[in-house]
Protein backbone atom coordinates (compact mmCIF):
# COMPACT_ATOMS: atom_id res chain seq x y z
CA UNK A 1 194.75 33.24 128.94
CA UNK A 2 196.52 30.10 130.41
CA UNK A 3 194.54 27.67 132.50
CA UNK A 4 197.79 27.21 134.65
CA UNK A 5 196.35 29.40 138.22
CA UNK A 6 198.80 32.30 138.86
CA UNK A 7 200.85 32.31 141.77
CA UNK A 8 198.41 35.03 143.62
CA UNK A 9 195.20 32.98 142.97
CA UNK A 10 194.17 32.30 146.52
CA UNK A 11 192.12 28.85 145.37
CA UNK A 12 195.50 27.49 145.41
CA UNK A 13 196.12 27.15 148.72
CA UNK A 14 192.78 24.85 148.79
CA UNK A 15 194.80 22.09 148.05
CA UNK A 16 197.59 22.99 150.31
CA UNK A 17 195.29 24.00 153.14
CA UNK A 18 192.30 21.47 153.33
CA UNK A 19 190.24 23.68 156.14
CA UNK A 20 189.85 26.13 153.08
CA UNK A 21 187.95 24.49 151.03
CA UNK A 22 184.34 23.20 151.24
CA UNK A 23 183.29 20.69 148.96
CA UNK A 24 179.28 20.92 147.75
CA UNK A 25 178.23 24.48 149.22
CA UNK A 26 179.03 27.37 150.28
CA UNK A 27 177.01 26.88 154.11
CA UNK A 28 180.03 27.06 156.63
CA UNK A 29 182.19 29.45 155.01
CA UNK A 30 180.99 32.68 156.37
CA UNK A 31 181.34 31.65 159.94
CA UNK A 32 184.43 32.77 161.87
CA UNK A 33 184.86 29.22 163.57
CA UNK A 34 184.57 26.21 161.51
CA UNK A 35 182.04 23.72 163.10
CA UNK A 36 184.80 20.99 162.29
CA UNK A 37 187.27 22.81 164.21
CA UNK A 38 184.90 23.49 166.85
CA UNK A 39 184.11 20.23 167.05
CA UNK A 40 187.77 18.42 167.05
CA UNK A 41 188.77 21.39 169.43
CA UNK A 42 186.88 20.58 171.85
CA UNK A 43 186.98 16.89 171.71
CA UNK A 44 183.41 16.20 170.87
CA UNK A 45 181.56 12.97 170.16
CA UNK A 46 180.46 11.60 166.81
CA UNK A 47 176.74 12.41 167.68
CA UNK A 48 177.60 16.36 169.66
CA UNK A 49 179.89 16.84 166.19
CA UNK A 50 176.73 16.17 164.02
CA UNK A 51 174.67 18.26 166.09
CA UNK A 52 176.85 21.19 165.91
CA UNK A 53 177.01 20.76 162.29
CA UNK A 54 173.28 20.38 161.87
CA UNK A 55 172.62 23.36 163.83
CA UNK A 56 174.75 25.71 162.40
CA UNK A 57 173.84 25.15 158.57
CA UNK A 58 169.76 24.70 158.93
CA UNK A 59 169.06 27.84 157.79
CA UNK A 60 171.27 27.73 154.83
CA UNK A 61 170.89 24.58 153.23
CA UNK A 62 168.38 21.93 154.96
CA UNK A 63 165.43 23.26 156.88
CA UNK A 64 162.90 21.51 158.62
CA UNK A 65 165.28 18.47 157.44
CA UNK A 66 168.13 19.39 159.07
CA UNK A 67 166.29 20.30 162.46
CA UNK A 68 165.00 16.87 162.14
CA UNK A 69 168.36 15.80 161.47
CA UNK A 70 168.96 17.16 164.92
CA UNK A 71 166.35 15.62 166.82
CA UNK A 72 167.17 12.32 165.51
CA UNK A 73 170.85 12.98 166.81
CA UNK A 74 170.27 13.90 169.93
CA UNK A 75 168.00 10.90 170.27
CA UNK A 76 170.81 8.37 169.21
CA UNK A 77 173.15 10.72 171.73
CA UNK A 78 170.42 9.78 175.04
CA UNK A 79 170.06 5.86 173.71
CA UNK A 80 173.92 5.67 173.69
CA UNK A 81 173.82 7.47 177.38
CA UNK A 82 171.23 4.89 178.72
CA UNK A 83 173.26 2.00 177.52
CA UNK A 84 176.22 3.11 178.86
CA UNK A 85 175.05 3.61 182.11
CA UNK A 86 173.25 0.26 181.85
CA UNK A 87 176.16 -1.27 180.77
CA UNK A 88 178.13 0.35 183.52
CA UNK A 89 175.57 -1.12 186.88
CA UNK A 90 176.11 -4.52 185.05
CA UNK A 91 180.16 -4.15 185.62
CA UNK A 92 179.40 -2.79 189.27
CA UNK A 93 177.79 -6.54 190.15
């Protein structure tokens, strides 16, 4: 057989169509909404987006590491939220 992909192959439109393909796991493709879609869909900060992502693949690929993962997010999400409001009473004066 040729190692040319025939026309009706549907891996080749992974290269065409980026959102199909996941590189290192199979975690998020089962789900009916991407977590990066969800994410840029709805606008979401750097630190919500990893969330999201965390929370929806724990119990396929990290565990106990990925809730961690979460808690460690959220975390940077409230010292970012206390510095900006900080930062905002300073501009008030």
């Amino acid at each position: 057989m040729s190692s040319k992909k025939k026309m009706t192959d549907e891996s080749i439109w992974e290269n065409i169509l980026p959102q199909l393909r996941q590189i290192g796991g199979k975690h998020y493709k089962d789900y009916k909404i991407q977590p990066y879609e969800f994410i840029s869909k709805n606008n979401l900060s750097f630190y919500q987006g990893v969330v999201i992502k965390y929370v929806v693949r724990y119990l396929e690929k990290g565990g106990i590491e990925d809730l961690e993962k979460i808690i460690h997010y959220t975390q940077l999400e409230i010292h970012k939220l206390q510095d900006d409001e900080v930062k905002a009473k300073y501009k008030k004066k």
